[in-house]
C-alpha atoms as a PDB file:
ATOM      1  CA  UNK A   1       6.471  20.641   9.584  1.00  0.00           C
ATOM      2  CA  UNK A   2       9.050  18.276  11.385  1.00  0.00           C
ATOM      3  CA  UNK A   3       9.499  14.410  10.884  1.00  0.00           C
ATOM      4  CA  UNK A   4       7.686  12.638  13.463  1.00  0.00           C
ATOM      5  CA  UNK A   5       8.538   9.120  14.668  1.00  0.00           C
ATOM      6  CA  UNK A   6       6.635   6.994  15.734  1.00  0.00           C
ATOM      7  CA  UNK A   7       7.167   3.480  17.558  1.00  0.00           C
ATOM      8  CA  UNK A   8       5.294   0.432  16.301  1.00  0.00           C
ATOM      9  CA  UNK A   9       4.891  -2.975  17.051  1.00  0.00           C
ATOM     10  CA  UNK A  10       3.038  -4.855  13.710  1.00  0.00           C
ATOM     11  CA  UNK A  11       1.850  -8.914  13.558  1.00  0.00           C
ATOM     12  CA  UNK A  12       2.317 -10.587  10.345  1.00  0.00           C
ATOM     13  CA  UNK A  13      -0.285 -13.232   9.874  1.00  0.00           C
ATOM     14  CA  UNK A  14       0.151 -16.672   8.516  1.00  0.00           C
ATOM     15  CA  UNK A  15       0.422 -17.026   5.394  1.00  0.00           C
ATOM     16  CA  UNK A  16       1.035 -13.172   4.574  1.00  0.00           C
ATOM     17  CA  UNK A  17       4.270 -11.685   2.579  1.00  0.00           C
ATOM     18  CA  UNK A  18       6.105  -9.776   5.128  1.00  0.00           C
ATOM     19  CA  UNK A  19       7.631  -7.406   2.503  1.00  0.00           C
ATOM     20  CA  UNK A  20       4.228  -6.774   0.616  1.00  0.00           C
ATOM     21  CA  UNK A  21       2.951  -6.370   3.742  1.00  0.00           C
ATOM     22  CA  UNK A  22       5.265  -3.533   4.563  1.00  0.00           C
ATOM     23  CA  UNK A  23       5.655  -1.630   1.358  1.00  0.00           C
ATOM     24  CA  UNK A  24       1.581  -1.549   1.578  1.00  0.00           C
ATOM     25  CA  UNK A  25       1.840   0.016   5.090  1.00  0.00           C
ATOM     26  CA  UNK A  26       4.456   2.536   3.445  1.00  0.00           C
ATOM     27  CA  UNK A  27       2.116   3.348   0.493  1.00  0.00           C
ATOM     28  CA  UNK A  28      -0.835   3.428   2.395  1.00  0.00           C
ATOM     29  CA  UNK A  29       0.675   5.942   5.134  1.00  0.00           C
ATOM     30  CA  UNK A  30       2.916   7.701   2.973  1.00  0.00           C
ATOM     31  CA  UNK A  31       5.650   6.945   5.406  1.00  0.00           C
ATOM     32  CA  UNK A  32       9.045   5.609   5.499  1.00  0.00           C
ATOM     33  CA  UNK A  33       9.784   1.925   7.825  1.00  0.00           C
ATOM     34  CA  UNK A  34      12.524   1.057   9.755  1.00  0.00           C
ATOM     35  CA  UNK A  35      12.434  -2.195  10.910  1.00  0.00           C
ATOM     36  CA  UNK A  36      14.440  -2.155  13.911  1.00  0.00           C
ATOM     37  CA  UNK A  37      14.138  -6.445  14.933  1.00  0.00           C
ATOM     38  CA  UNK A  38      11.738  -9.329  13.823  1.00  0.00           C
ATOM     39  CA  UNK A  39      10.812 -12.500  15.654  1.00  0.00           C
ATOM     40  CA  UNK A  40       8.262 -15.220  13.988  1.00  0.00           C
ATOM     41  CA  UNK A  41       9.086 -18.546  11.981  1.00  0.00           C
ATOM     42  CA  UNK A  42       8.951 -18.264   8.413  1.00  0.00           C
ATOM     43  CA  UNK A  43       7.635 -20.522   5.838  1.00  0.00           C
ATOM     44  CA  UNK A  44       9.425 -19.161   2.749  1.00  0.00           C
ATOM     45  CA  UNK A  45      11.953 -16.794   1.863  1.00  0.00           C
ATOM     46  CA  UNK A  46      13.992 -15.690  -1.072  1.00  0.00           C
ATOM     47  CA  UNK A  47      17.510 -14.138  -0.424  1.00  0.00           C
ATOM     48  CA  UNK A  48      20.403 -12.855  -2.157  1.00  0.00           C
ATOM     49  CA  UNK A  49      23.502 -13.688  -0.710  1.00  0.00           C
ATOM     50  CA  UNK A  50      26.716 -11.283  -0.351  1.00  0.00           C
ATOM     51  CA  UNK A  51      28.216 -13.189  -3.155  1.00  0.00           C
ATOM     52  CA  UNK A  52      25.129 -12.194  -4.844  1.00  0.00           C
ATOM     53  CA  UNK A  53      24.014 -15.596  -5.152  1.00  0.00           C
ATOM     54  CA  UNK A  54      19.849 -15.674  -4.984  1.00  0.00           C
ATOM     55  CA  UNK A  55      18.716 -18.591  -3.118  1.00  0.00           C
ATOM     56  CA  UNK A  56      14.843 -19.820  -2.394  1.00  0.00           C
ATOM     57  CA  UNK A  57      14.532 -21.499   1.021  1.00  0.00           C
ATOM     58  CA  UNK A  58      11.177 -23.250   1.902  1.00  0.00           C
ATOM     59  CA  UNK A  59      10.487 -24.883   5.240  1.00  0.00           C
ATOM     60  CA  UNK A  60      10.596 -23.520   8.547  1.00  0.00           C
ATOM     61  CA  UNK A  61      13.161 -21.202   9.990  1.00  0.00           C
ATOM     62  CA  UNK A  62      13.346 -18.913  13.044  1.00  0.00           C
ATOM     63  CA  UNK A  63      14.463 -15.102  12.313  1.00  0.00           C
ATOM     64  CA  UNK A  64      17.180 -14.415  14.460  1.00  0.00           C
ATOM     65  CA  UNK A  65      18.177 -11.157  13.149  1.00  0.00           C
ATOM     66  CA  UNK A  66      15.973  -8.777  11.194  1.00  0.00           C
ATOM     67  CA  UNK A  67      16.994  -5.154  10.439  1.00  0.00           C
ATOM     68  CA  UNK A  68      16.030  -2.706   7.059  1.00  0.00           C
ATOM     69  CA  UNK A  69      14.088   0.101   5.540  1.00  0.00           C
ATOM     70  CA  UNK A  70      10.910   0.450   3.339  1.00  0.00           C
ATOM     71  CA  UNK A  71      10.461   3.442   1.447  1.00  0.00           C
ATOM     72  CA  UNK A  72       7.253   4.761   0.055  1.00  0.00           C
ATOM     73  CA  UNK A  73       7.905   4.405  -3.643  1.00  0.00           C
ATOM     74  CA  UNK A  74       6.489   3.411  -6.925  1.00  0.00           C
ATOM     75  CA  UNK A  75       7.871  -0.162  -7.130  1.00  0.00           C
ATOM     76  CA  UNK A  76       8.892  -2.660  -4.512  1.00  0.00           C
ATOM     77  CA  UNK A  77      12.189  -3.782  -6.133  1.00  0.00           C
ATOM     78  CA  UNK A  78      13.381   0.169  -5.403  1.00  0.00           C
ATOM     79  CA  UNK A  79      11.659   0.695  -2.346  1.00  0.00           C
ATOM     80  CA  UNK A  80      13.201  -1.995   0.138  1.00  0.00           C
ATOM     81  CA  UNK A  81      16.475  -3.204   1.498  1.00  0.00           C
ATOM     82  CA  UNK A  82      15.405  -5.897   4.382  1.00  0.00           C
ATOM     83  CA  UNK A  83      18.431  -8.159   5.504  1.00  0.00           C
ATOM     84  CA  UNK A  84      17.484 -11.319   7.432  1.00  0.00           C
ATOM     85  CA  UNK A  85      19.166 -14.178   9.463  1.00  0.00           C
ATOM     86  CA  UNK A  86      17.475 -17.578   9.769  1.00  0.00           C
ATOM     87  CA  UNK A  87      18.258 -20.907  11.586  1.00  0.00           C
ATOM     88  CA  UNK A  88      16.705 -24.026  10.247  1.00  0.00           C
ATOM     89  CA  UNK A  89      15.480 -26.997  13.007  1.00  0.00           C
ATOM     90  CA  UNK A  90      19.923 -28.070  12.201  1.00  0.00           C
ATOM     91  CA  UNK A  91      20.744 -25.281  13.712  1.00  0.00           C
ATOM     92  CA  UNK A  92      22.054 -23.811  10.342  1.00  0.00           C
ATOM     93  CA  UNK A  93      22.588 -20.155  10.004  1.00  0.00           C
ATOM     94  CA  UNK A  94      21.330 -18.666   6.769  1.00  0.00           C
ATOM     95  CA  UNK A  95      21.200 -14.716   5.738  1.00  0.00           C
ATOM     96  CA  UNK A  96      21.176 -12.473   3.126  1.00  0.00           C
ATOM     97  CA  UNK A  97      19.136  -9.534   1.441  1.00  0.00           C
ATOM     98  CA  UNK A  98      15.447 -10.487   1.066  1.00  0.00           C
ATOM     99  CA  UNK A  99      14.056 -10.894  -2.606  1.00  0.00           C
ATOM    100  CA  UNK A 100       9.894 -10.686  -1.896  1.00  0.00           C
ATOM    101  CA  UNK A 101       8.613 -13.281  -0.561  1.00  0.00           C
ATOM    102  CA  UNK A 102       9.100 -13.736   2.774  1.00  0.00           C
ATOM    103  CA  UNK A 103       5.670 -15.496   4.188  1.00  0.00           C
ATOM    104  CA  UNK A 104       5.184 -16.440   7.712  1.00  0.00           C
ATOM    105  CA  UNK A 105       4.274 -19.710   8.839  1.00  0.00           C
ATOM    106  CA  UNK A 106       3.297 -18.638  12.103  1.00  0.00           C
ATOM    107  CA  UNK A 107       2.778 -14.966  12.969  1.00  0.00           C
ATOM    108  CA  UNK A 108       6.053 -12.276  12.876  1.00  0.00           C
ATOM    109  CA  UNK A 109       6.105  -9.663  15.557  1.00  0.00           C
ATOM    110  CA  UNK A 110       8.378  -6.938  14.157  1.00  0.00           C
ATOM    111  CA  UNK A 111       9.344  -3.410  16.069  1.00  0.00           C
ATOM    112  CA  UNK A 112       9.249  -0.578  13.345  1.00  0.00           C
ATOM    113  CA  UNK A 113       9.825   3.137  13.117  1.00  0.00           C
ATOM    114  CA  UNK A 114       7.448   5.014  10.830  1.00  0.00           C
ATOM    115  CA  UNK A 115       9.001   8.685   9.479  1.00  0.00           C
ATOM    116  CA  UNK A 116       7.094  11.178   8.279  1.00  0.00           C
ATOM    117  CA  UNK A 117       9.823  12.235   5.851  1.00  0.00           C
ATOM    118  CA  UNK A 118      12.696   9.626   4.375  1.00  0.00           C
ATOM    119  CA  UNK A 119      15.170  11.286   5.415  1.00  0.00           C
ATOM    120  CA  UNK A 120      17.258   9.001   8.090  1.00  0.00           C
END
């Protein structure tokens, strides 16, 4: 059987963890995710920094950048590598790794791949 691709655009609702949202979709369909871009303002977010610092950021910020894969796997912590880059209302650039949760404050339009298979 060969690996199928297949194009989506997904909404995020209010309120809703993006990453639990997507590692649900991956169970659930048995499918690997590429998320190729990500637009929405977000409410909440945990990151870890390239220095490895882990930093919680609540209040809004636009995604300006959004790029990663979810992998159908037993546990979340092994199955996702999602990076993000936010601007706060200053104008302030923030990015980093995402650490679950990442909840939308108003809804997140994201363009994903889905594979059939993981390999990339």
């Amino acid at each position: 059987m060969s690996s199928a691709n297949i194009t989506h655009i997904i909404e995020i609702g209010v309120g809703v963890d993006l990453v639990d949202a997507l590692f649900e979709l991956a169970r659930r369909r048995r499918r690997s995710i590429r998320v190729l871009n990500g637009r929405g303002v977000i409410e909440q977010v945990t990151l870890r920094q390239p220095t490895g610092r882990i930093v919680t950021l609540q209040g809004s910020f636009n995604i300006i950048s959004m790029a990663g894969t979810i992998l159908p796997s037993s546990t979340l912590e092994s199955a996702q590598e999602l990076d993000v880059y936010l601007s706060s209302s200053s104008y302030e650039v923030i990015g980093g790794s995402v650490v679950s949760p990442l909840v939308a404050s108003h809804p997140l339009v994201l363009t994903v791949v889905l594979y059939s298979d993981n390999a990339f």
